[in-house]
C-alpha atoms as a PDB file:
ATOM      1  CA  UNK A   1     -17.825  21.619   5.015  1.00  0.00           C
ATOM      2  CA  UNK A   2     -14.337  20.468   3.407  1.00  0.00           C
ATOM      3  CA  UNK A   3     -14.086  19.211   0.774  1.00  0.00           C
ATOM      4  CA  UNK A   4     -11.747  17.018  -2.029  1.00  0.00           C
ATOM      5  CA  UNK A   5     -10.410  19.565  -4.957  1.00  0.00           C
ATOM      6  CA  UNK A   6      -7.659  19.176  -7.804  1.00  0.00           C
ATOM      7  CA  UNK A   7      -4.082  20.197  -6.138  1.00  0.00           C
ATOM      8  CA  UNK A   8      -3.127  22.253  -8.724  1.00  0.00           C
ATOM      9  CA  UNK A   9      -6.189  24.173  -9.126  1.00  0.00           C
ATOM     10  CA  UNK A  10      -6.075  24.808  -5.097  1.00  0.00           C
ATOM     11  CA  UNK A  11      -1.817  25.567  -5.375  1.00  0.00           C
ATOM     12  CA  UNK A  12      -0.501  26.967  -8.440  1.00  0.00           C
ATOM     13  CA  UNK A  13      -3.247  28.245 -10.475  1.00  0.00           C
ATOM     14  CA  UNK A  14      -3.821  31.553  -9.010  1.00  0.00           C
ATOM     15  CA  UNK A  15       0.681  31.786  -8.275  1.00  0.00           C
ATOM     16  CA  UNK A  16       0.210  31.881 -12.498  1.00  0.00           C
ATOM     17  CA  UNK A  17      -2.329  34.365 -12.584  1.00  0.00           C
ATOM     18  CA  UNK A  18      -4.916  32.301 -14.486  1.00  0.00           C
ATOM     19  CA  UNK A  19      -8.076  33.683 -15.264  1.00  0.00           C
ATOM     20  CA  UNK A  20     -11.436  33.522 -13.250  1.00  0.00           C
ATOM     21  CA  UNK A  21      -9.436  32.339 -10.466  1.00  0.00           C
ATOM     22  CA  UNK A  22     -10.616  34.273  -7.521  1.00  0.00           C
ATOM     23  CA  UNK A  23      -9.287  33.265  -4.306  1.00  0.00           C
ATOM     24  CA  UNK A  24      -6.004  33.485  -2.291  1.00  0.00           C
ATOM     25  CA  UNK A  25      -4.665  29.411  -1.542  1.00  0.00           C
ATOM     26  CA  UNK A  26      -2.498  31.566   1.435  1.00  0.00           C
ATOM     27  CA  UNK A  27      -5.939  31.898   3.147  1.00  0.00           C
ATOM     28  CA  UNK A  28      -7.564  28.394   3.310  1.00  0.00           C
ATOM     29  CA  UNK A  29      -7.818  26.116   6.077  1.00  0.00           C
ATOM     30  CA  UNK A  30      -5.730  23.281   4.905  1.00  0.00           C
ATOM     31  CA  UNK A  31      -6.505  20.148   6.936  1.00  0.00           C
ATOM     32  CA  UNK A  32      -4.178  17.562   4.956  1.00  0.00           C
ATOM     33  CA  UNK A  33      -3.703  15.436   2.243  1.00  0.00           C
ATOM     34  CA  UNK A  34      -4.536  11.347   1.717  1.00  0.00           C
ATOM     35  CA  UNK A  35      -1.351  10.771   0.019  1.00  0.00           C
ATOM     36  CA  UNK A  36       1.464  12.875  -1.110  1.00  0.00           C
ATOM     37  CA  UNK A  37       1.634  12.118  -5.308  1.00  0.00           C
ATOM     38  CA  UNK A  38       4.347  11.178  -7.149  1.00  0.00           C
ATOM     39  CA  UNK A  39       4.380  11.575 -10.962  1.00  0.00           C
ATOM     40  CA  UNK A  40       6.954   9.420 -13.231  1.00  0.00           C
ATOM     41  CA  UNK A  41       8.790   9.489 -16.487  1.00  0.00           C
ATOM     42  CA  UNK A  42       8.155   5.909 -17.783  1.00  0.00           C
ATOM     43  CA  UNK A  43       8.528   4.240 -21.240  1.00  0.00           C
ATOM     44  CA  UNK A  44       7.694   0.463 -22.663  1.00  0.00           C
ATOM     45  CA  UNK A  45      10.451  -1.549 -21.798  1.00  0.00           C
ATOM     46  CA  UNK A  46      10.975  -1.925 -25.738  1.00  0.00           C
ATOM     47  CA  UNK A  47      11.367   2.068 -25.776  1.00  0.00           C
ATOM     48  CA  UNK A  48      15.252   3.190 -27.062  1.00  0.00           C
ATOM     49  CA  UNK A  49      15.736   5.243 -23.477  1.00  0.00           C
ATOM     50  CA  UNK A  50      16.745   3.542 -20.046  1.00  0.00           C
ATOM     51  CA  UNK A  51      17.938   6.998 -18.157  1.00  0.00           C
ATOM     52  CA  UNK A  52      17.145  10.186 -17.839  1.00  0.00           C
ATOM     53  CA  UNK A  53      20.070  10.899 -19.965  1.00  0.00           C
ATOM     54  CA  UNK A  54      19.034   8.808 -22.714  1.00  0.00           C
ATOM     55  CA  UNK A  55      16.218  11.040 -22.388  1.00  0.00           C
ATOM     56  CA  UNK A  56      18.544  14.374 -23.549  1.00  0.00           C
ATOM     57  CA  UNK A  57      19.804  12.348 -26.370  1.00  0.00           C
ATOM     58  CA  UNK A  58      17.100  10.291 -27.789  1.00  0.00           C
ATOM     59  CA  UNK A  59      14.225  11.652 -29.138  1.00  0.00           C
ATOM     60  CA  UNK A  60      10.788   9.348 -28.181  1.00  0.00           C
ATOM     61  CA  UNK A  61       7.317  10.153 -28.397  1.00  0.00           C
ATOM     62  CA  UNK A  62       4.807  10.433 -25.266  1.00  0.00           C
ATOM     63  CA  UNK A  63       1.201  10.529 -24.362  1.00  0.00           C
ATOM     64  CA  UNK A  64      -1.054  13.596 -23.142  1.00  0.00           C
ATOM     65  CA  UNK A  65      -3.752  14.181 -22.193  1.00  0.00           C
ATOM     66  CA  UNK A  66      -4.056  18.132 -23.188  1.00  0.00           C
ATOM     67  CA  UNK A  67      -2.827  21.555 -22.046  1.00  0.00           C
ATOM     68  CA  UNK A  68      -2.845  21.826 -18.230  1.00  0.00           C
ATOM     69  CA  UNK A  69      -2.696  18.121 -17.644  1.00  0.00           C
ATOM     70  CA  UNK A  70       0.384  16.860 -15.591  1.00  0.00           C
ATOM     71  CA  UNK A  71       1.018  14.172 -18.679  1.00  0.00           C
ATOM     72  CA  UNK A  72       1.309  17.811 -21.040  1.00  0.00           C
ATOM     73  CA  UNK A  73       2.791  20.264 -18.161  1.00  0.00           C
ATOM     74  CA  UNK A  74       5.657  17.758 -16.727  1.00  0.00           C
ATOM     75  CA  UNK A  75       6.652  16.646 -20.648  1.00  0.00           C
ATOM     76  CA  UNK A  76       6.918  20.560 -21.302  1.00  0.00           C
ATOM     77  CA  UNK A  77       8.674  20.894 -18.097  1.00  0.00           C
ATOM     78  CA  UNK A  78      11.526  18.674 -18.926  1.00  0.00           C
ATOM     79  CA  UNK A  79      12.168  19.705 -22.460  1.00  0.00           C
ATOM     80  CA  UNK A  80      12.414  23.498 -21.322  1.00  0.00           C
ATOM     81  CA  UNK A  81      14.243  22.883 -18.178  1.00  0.00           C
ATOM     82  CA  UNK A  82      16.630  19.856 -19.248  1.00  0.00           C
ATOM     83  CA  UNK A  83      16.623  19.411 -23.196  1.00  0.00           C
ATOM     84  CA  UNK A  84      14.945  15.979 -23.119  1.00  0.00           C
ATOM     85  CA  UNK A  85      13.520  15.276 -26.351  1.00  0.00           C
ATOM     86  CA  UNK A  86      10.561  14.408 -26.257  1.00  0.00           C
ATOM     87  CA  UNK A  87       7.452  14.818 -28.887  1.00  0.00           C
ATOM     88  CA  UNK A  88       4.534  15.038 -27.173  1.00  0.00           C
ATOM     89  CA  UNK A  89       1.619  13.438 -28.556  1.00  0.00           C
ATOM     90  CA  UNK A  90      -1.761  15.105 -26.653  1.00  0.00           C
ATOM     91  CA  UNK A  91      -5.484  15.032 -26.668  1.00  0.00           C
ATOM     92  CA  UNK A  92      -6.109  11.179 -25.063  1.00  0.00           C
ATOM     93  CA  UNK A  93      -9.294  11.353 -23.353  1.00  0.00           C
ATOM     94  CA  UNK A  94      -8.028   9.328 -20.456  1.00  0.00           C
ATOM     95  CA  UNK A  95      -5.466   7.407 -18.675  1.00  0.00           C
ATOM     96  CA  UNK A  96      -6.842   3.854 -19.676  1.00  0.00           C
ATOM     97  CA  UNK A  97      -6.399   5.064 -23.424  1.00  0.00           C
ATOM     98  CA  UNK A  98      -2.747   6.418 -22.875  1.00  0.00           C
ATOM     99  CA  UNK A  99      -1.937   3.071 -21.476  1.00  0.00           C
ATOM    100  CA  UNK A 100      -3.168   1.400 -24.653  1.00  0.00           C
ATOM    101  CA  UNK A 101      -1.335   3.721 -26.386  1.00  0.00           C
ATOM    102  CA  UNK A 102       1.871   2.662 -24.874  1.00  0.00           C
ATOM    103  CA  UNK A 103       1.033  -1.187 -24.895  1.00  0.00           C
ATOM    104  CA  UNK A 104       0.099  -1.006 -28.639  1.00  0.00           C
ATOM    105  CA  UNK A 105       3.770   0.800 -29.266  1.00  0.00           C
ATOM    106  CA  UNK A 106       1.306   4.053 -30.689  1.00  0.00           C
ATOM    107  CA  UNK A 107       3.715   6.428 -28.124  1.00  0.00           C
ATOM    108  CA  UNK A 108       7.015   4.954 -26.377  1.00  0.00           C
ATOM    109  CA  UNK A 109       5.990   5.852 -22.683  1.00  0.00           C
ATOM    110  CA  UNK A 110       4.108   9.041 -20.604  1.00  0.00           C
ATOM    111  CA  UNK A 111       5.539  11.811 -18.384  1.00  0.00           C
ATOM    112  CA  UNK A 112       3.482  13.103 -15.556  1.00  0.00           C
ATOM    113  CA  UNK A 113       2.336   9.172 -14.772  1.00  0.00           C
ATOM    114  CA  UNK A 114       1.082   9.032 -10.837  1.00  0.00           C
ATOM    115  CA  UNK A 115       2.495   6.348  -9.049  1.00  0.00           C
ATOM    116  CA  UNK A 116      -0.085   5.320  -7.121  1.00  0.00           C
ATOM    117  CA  UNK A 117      -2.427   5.097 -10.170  1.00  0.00           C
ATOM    118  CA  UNK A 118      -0.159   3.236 -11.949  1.00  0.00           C
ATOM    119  CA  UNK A 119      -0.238   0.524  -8.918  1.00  0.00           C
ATOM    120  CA  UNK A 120      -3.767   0.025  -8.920  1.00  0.00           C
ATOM    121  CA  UNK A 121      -4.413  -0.232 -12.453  1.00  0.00           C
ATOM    122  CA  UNK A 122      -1.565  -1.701 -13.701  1.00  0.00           C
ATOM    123  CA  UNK A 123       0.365  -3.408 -10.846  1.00  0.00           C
ATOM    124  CA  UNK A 124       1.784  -6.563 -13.085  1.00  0.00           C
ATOM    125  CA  UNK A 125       3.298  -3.802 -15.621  1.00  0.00           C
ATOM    126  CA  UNK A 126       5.789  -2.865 -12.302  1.00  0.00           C
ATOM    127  CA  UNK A 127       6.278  -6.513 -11.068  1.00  0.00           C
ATOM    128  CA  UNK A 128       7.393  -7.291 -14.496  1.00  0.00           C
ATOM    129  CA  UNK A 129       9.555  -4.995 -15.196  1.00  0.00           C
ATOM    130  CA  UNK A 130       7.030  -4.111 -18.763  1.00  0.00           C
ATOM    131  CA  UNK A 131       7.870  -0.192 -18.252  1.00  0.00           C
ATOM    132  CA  UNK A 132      11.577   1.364 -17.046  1.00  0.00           C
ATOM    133  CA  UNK A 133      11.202   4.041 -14.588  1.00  0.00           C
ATOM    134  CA  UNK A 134      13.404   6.977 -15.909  1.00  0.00           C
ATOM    135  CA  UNK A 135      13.143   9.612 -13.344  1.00  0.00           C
ATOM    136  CA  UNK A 136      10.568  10.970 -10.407  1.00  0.00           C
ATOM    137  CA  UNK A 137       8.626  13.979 -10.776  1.00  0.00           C
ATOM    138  CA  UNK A 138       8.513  15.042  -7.083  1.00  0.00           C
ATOM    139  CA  UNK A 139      10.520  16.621  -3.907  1.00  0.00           C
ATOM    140  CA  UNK A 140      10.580  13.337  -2.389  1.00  0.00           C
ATOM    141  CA  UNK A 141      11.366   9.931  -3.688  1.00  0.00           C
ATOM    142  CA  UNK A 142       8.880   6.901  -4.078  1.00  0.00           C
ATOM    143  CA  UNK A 143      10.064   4.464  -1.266  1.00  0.00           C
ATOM    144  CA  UNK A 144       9.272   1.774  -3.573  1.00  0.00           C
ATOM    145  CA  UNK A 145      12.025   3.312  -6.444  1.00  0.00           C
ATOM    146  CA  UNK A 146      14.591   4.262  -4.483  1.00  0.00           C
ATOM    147  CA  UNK A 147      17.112   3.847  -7.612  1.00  0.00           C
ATOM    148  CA  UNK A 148      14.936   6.112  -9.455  1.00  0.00           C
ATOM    149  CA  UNK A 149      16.674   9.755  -9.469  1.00  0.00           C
ATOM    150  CA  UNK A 150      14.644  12.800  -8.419  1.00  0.00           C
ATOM    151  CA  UNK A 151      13.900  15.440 -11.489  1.00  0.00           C
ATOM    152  CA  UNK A 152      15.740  18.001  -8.369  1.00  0.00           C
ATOM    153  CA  UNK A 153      18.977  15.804  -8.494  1.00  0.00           C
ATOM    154  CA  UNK A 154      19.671  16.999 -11.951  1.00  0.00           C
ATOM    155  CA  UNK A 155      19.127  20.695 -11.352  1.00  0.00           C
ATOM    156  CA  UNK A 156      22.383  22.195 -11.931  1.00  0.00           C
ATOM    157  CA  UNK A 157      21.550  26.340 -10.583  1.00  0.00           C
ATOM    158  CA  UNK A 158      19.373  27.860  -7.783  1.00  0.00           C
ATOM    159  CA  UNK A 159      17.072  28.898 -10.696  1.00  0.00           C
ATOM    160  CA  UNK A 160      16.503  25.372 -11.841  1.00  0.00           C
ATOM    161  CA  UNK A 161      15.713  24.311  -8.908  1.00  0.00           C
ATOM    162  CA  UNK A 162      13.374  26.837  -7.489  1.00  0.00           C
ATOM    163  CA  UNK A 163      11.764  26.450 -11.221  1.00  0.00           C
ATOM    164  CA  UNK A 164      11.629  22.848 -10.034  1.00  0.00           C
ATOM    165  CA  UNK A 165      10.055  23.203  -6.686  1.00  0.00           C
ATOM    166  CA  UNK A 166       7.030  25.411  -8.189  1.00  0.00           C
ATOM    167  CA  UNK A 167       6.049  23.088 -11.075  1.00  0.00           C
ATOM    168  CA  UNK A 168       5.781  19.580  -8.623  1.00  0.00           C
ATOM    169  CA  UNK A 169       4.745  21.677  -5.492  1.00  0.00           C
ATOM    170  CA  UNK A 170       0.813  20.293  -5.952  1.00  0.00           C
ATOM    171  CA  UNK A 171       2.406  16.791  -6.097  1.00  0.00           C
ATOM    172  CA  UNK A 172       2.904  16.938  -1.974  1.00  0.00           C
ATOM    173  CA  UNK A 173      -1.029  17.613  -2.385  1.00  0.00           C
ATOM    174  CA  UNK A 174      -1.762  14.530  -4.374  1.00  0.00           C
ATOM    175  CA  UNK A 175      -5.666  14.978  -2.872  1.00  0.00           C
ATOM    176  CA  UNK A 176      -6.222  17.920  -0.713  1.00  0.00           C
ATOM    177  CA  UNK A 177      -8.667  18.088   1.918  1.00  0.00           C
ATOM    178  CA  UNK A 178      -9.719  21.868   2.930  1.00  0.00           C
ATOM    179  CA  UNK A 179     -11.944  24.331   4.910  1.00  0.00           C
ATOM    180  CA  UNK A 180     -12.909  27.827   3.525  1.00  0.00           C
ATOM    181  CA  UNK A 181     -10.805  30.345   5.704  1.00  0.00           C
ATOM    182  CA  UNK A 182     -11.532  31.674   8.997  1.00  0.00           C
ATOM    183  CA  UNK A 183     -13.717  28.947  10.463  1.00  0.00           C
ATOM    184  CA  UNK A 184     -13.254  28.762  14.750  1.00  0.00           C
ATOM    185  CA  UNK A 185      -9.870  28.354  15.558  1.00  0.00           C
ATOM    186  CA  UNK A 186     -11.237  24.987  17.827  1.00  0.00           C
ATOM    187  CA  UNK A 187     -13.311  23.351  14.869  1.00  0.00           C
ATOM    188  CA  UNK A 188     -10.106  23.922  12.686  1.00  0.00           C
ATOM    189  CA  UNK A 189      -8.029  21.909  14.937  1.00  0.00           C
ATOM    190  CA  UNK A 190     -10.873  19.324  15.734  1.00  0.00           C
ATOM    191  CA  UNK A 191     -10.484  18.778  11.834  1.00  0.00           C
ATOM    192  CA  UNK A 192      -6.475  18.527  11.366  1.00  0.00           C
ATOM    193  CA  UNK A 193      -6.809  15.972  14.580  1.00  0.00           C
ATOM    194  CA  UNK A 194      -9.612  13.785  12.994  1.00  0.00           C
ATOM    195  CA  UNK A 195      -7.618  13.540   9.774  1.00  0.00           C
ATOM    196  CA  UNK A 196      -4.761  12.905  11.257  1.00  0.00           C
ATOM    197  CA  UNK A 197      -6.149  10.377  13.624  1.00  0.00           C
ATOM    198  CA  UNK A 198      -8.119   8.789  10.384  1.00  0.00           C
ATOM    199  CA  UNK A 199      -4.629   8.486   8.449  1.00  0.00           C
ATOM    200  CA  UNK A 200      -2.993   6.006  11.124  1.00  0.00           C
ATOM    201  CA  UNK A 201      -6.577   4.419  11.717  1.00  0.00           C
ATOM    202  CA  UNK A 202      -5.338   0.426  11.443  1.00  0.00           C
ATOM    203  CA  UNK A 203      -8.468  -0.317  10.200  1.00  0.00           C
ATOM    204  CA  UNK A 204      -8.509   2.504   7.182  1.00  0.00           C
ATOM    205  CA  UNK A 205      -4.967   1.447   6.174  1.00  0.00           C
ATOM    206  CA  UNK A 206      -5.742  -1.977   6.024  1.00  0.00           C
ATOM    207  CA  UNK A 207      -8.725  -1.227   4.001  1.00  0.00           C
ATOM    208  CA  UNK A 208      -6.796   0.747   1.830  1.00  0.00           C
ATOM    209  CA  UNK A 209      -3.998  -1.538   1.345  1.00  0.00           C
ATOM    210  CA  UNK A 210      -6.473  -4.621   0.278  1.00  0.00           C
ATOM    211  CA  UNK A 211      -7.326  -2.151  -2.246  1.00  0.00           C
ATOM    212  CA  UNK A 212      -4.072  -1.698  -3.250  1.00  0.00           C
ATOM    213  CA  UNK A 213      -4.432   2.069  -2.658  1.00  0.00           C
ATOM    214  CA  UNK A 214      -1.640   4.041  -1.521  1.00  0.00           C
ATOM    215  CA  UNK A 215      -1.913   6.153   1.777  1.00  0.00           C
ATOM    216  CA  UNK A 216       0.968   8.654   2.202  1.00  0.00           C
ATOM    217  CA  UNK A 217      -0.558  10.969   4.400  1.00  0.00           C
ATOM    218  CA  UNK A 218       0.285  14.813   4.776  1.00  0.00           C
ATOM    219  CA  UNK A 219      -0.185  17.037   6.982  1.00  0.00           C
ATOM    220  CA  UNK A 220      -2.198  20.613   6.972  1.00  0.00           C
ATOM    221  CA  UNK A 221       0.500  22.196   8.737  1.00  0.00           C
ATOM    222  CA  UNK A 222       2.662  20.954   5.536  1.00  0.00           C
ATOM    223  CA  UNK A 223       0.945  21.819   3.357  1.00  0.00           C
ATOM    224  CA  UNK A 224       0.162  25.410   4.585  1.00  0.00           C
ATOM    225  CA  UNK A 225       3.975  25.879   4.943  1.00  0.00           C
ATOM    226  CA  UNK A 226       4.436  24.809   1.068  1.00  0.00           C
ATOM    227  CA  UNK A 227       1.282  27.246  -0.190  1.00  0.00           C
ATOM    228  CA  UNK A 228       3.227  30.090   1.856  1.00  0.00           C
ATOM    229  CA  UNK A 229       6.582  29.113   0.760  1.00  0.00           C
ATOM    230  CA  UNK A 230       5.123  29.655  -2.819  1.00  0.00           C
ATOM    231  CA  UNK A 231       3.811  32.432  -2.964  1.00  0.00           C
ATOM    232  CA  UNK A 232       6.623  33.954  -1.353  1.00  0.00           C
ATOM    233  CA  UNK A 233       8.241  33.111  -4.601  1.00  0.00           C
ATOM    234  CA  UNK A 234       9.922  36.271  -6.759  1.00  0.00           C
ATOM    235  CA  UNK A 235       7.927  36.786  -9.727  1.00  0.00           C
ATOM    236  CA  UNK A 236      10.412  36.064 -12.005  1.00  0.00           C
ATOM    237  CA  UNK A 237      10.685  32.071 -11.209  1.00  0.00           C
ATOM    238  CA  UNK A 238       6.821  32.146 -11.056  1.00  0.00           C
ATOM    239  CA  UNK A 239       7.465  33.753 -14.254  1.00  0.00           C
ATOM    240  CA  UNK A 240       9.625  31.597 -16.273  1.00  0.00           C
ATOM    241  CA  UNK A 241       7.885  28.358 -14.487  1.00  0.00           C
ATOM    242  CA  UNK A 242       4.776  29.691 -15.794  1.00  0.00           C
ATOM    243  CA  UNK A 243       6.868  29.737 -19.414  1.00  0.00           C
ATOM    244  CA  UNK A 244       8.213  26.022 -18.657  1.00  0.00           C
ATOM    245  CA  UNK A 245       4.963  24.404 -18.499  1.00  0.00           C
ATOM    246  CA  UNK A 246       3.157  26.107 -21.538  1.00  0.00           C
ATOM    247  CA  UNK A 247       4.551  24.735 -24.516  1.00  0.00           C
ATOM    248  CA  UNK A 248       7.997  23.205 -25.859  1.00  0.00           C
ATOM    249  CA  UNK A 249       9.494  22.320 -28.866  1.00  0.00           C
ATOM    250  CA  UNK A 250      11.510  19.373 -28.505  1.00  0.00           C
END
């Protein structure tokens, strides 16, 4: 059966060689995603940054919540990639206490902050302007924060932005639904047409909606032409992305 697994564990984790990982993403049956993720660089609207540039001048302080986490990997990203200057403060044990964090004034705002978590926990902090949205950590912009540059529109070589495209790749798999490879070329297809058909489902979107959960569905052929797109790759950008994400020093 398929089944619901973390994006990056599923994308990038075996492109970086990481141990005990044991299977080849190129070979799955990808059947599609519930929403394609979109990760933000926010800050308390009392925070001393307002742009991305700010950001390359001003040091500020952020939340994580440890190594491998898109709060720690995007906030290492950015200081590598782009000189931002920010200290990253790690080892929350969840989202709901990195929010406090930034409430209280502990940490000045989070990288790596999903957009559609942020609008089902803490809608009114949008529709009151109580956080500025400083820049979008994905290939395609939130249709909701349009104004809001892309990470990619700052890239200034090929290498940055191939660099780029590796790190947010898992965000067009914000929850990944997949088969093990090789099942019947007929129940493969059955399943890409009953997730499609489930994603523009009226009735599922209007559910989802009264939920206030987001629904930006993508499909398997997608994402099968990222995961072969990556690991097509040359090793040295898988290299230095690798590098990018580790560790910085702001």
């Amino acid at each position: 059966s398929s089944d619901v697994c973390s994006s990056d564990l599923v994308s990038t984790a075996a492109l970086f060689g990481k141990q005990n990982i044991r299977f080849d993403p190129t070979k799955f049956s990808w059947i599609g995603s519930m929403n394609e993720e979109r990760s933000l660089c926010a800050v308390w609207h009392t925070a001393p940054v307002k742009t991305f540039a700010d950001l390359q001048k001003t040091p500020i302080t952020v939340s994580g919540l440890g190594p491998g986490g898109d709060t720690d990997v995007y906030t290492n990203l950015l200081n590598n990639v782009f000189g931002t200057k920010m200290k990253l403060v790690t080892g929350y044990n969840s989202g709901g206490a990195m929010d406090l964090a930034v409430e209280r004034g502990e940490v000045d705002g989070r990288c790596g902050w999903s957009w559609s978590t942020l609008i089902s926990t803490k809608a009114s902090w949008v529709t009151e302007k109580k956080v500025v949205f400083l820049v979008q950590l994905a290939l395609e912009k939130q249709p909701e924060l349009a104004d809001v540059p892309l990470v990619i529109d700052f890239a200034q070589t090929d290498e940055q932005r191939q660099i780029l495209e590796v790190a947010l790749a898992p965000q067009l798999m914000g929850r990944p639904i997949l088969a093990p490879p090789e099942i019947p070329a007929d129940r493969f297809a059955a399943l890409r047409a009953a997730f499609d058909a489930s994603m523009a489902d009226p009735k599922f979107l209007g559910d989802a909606k009264a939920r206030n959960l987001e629904v930006s569905a993508v499909s398997g052929e997608r994402l099968e032409t990222m995961i072969k797109r990556l690991f097509a790759m040359p090793q040295a950008i898988i290299d230095k992305t690798a590098a990018a994400v580790e560790h910085s020093t702001p």
